[in-house]
Each structure stands twice: as C-alpha cells, then as structure tokens.
C-alpha atoms as a PDB file:
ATOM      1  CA  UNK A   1      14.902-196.950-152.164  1.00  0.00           C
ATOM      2  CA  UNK A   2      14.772-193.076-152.810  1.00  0.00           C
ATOM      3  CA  UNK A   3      15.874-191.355-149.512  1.00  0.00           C
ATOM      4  CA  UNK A   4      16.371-187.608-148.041  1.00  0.00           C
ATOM      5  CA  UNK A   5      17.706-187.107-145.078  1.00  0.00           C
ATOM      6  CA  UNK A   6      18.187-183.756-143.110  1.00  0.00           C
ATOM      7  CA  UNK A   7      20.740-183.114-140.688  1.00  0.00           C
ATOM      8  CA  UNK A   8      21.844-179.656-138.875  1.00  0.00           C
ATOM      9  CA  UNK A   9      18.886-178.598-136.755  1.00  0.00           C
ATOM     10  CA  UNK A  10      19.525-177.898-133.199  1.00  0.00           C
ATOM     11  CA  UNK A  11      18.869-175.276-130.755  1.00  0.00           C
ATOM     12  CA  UNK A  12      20.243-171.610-131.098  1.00  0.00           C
ATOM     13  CA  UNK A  13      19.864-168.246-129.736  1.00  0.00           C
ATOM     14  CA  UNK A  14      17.778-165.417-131.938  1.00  0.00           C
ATOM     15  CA  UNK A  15      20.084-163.670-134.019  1.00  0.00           C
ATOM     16  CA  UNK A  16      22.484-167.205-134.451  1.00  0.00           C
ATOM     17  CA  UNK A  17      23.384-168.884-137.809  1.00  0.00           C
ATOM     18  CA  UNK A  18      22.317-172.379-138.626  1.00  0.00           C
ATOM     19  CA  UNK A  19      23.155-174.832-141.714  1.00  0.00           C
ATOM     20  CA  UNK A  20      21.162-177.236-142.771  1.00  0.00           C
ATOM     21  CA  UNK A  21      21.859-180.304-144.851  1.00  0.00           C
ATOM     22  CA  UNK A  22      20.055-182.310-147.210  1.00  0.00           C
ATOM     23  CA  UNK A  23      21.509-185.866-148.693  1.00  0.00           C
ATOM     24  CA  UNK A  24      19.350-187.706-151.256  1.00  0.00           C
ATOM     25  CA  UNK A  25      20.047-191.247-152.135  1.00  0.00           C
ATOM     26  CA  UNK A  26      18.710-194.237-153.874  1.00  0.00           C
ATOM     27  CA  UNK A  27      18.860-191.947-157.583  1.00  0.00           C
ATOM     28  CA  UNK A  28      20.363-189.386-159.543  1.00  0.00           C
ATOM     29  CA  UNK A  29      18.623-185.582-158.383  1.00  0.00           C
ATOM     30  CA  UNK A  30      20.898-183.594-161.029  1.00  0.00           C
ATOM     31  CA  UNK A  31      17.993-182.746-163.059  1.00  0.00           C
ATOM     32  CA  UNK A  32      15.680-182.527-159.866  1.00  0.00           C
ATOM     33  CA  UNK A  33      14.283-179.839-158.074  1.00  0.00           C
ATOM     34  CA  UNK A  34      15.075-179.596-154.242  1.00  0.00           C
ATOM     35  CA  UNK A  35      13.693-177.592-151.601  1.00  0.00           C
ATOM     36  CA  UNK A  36      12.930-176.934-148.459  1.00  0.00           C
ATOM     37  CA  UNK A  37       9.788-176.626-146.045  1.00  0.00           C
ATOM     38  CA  UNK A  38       9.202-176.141-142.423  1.00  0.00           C
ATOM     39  CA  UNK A  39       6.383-176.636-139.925  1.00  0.00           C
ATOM     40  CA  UNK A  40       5.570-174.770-137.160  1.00  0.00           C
ATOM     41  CA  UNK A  41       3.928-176.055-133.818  1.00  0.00           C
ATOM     42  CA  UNK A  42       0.219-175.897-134.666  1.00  0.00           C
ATOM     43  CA  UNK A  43       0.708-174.606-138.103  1.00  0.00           C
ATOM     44  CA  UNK A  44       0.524-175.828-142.073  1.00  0.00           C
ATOM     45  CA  UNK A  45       3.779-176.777-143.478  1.00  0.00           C
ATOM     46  CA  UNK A  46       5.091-173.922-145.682  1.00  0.00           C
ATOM     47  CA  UNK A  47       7.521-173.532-147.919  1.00  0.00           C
ATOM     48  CA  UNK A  48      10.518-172.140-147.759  1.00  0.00           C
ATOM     49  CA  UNK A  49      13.070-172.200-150.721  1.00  0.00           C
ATOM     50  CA  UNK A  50      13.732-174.838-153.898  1.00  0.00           C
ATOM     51  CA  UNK A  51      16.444-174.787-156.423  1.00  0.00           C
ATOM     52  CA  UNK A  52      15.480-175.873-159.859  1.00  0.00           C
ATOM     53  CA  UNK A  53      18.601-177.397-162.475  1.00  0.00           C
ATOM     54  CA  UNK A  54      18.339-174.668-165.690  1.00  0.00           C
ATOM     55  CA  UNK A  55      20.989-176.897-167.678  1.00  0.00           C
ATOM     56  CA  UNK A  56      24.420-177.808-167.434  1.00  0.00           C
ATOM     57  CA  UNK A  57      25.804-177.032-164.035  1.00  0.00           C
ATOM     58  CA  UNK A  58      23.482-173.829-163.351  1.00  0.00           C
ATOM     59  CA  UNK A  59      20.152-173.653-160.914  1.00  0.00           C
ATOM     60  CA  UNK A  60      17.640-171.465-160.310  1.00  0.00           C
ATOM     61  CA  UNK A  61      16.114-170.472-156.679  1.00  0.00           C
ATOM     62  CA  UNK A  62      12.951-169.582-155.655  1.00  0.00           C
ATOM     63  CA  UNK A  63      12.287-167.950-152.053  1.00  0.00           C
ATOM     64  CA  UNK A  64       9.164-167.572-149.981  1.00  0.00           C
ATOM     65  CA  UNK A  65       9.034-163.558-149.591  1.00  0.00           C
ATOM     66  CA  UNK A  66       9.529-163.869-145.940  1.00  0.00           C
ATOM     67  CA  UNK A  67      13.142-165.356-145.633  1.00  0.00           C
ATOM     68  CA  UNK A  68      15.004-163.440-148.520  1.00  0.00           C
ATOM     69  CA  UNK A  69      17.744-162.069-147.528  1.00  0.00           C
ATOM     70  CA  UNK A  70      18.211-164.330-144.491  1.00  0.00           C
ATOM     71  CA  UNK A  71      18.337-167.869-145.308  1.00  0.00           C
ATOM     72  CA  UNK A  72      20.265-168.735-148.814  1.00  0.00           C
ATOM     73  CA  UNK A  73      19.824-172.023-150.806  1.00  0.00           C
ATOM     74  CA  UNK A  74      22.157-173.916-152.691  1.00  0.00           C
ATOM     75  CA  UNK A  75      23.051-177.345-154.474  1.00  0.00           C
ATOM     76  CA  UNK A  76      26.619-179.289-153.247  1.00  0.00           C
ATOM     77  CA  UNK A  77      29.193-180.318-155.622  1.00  0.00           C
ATOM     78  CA  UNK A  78      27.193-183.448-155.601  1.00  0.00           C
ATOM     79  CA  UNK A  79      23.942-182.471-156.806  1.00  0.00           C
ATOM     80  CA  UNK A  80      22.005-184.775-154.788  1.00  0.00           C
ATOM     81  CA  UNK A  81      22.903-182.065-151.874  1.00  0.00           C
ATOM     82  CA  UNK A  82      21.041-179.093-150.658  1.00  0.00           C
ATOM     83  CA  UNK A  83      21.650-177.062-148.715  1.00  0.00           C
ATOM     84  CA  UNK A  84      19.902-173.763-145.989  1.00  0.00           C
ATOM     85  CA  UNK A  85      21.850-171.389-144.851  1.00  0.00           C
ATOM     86  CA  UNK A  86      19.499-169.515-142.376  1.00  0.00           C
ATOM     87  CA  UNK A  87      21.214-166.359-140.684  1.00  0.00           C
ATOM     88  CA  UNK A  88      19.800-163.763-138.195  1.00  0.00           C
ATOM     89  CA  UNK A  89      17.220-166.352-136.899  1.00  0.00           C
ATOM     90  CA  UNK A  90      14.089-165.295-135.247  1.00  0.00           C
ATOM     91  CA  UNK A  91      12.368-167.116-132.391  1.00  0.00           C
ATOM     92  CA  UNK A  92       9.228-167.080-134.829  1.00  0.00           C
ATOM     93  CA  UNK A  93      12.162-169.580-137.320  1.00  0.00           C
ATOM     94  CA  UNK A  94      11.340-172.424-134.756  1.00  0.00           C
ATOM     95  CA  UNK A  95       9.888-175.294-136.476  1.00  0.00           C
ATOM     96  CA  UNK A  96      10.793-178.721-138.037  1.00  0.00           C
ATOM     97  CA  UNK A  97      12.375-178.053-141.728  1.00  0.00           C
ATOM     98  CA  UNK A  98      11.410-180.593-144.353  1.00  0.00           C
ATOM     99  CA  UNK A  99      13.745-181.368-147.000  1.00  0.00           C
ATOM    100  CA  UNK A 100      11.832-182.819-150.593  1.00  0.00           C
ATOM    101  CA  UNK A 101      12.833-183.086-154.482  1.00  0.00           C
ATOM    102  CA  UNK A 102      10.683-182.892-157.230  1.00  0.00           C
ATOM    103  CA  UNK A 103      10.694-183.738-160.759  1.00  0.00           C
ATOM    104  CA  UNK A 104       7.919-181.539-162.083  1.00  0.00           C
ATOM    105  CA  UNK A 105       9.275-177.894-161.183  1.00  0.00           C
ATOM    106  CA  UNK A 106      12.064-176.427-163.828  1.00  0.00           C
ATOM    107  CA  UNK A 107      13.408-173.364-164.250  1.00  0.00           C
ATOM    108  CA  UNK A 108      10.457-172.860-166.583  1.00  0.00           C
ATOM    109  CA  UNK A 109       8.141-172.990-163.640  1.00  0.00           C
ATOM    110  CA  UNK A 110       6.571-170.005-161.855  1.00  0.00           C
ATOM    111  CA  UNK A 111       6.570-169.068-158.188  1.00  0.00           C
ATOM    112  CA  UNK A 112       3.060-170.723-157.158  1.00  0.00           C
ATOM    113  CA  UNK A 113       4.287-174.296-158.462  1.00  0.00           C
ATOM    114  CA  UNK A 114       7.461-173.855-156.951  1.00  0.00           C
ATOM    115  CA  UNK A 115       5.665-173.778-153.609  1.00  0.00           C
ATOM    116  CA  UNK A 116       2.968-175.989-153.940  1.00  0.00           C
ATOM    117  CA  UNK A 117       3.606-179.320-152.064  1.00  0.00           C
ATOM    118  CA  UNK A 118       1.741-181.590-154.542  1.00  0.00           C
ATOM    119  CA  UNK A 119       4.794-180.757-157.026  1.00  0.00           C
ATOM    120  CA  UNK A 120       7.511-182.508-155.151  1.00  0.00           C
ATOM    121  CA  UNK A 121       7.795-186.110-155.187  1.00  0.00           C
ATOM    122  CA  UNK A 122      10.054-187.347-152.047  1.00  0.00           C
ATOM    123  CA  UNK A 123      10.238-185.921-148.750  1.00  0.00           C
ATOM    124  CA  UNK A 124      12.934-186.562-145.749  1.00  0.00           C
ATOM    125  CA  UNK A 125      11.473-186.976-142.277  1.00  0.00           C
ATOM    126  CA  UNK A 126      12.238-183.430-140.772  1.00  0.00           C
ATOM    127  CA  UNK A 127      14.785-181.482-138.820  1.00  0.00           C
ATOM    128  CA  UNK A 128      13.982-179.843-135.430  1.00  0.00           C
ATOM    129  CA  UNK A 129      15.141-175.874-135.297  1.00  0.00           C
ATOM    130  CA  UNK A 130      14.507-174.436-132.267  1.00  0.00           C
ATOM    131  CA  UNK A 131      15.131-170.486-131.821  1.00  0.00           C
ATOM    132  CA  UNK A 132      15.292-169.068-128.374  1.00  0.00           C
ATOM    133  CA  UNK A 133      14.529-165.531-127.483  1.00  0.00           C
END
C-alpha cells in the first residue's frame, strides 16, 4: 500500500522557522515527482512547491510565486523524502500542508502542470501549521 505521511506542523510565532517532512512508502519515488500543497480555513487547496527527478541524482523545483524566497524544497538522501523548509512565516502561512507524488510531471513539464492537482497521483493526509501574530 502506497503511503505519504507528513510530520513537522505545529504552532509558531510569525517570523519562526518550520520543517516539514514527507516519508513515502509502499514503492520506489526516485523517478517521482513530490510536492507540496496547503489549505487554508475556508479556502481551495493550493499549491505550493514540487521537485521533479531530471536524471541521475539531480531534481528540478518548481515554486508558487508567492513563497520564493521563503520556504525551500528538497529531496532526502532517500528519495522517497521531501522535504519544506518554510522561514519568516506569516500568520496568512496557517493552513494544513498536503504532501503528494506524481508520476506524470518531469523536468520536461511546465509551471501550470506542475501545479495542477489532477497531475499527482498519491496524497498524505495533511499537516496542521498554525502561525500566530
């Protein structure tokens, strides 16, 4: 059984760091995209970032325009890790963060599929961040 599973969420002041962590299991996600999403109360889930493999031991990443330069992305040792690093959170940051993995978006693909939900094929349950002002 194919599983992701997010861990690291918590709650934090504006202007704290948080990590989190996604662990897939159940099959090999070397040559899978992973990403990340979040949800806000009351809001559509949105995406966030995804890393895509490019060959050998190299991946690409794609960012949403409004967390570059705050949150950073990366793969583990392991490749069926991912990884957020979200710094200089906002209260507006508060949501649950999806983790998913998808086998349709390569380095070859452009921004739009990168984002688009229907592209990624498993999904963990969610991580609550909660930002306080």
């Amino acid at each position: 059984q194919v599983q992701l599973v997010e861990s690291g969420g918590g709650l934090v002041q504006a202007g704290d760091s948080l990590r989190l962590s996604c662990a897939g299991s159940g099959r090999t996600f070397t040559d899978y995209a992973m990403g990340w999403f979040r949800q806000a109360p009351g809001k559509e889930r949105e995406f966030l970032a995804t890393t895509t493999w490019s060959g050998g031991s190299t991946y690409y990443a794609y960012y949403t325009d409004s967390v570059k330069g705050r949150f950073t992305i990366s793969r583990g040792n392991a490749k069926n890790m991912v990884y957020l690093q979200m710094n200089s959170l906002k209260p507006e940051d508060t949501a649950v963060y999806y983790c998913a993995a998808s086998a349709n978006i390569g380095s070859a693909s452009d921004q739009r599929s990168a984002a688009d939900q229907q592209m990624y094929d498993y999904w963990g349950r969610g991580t609550q961040v909660t930002v306080s002002s």
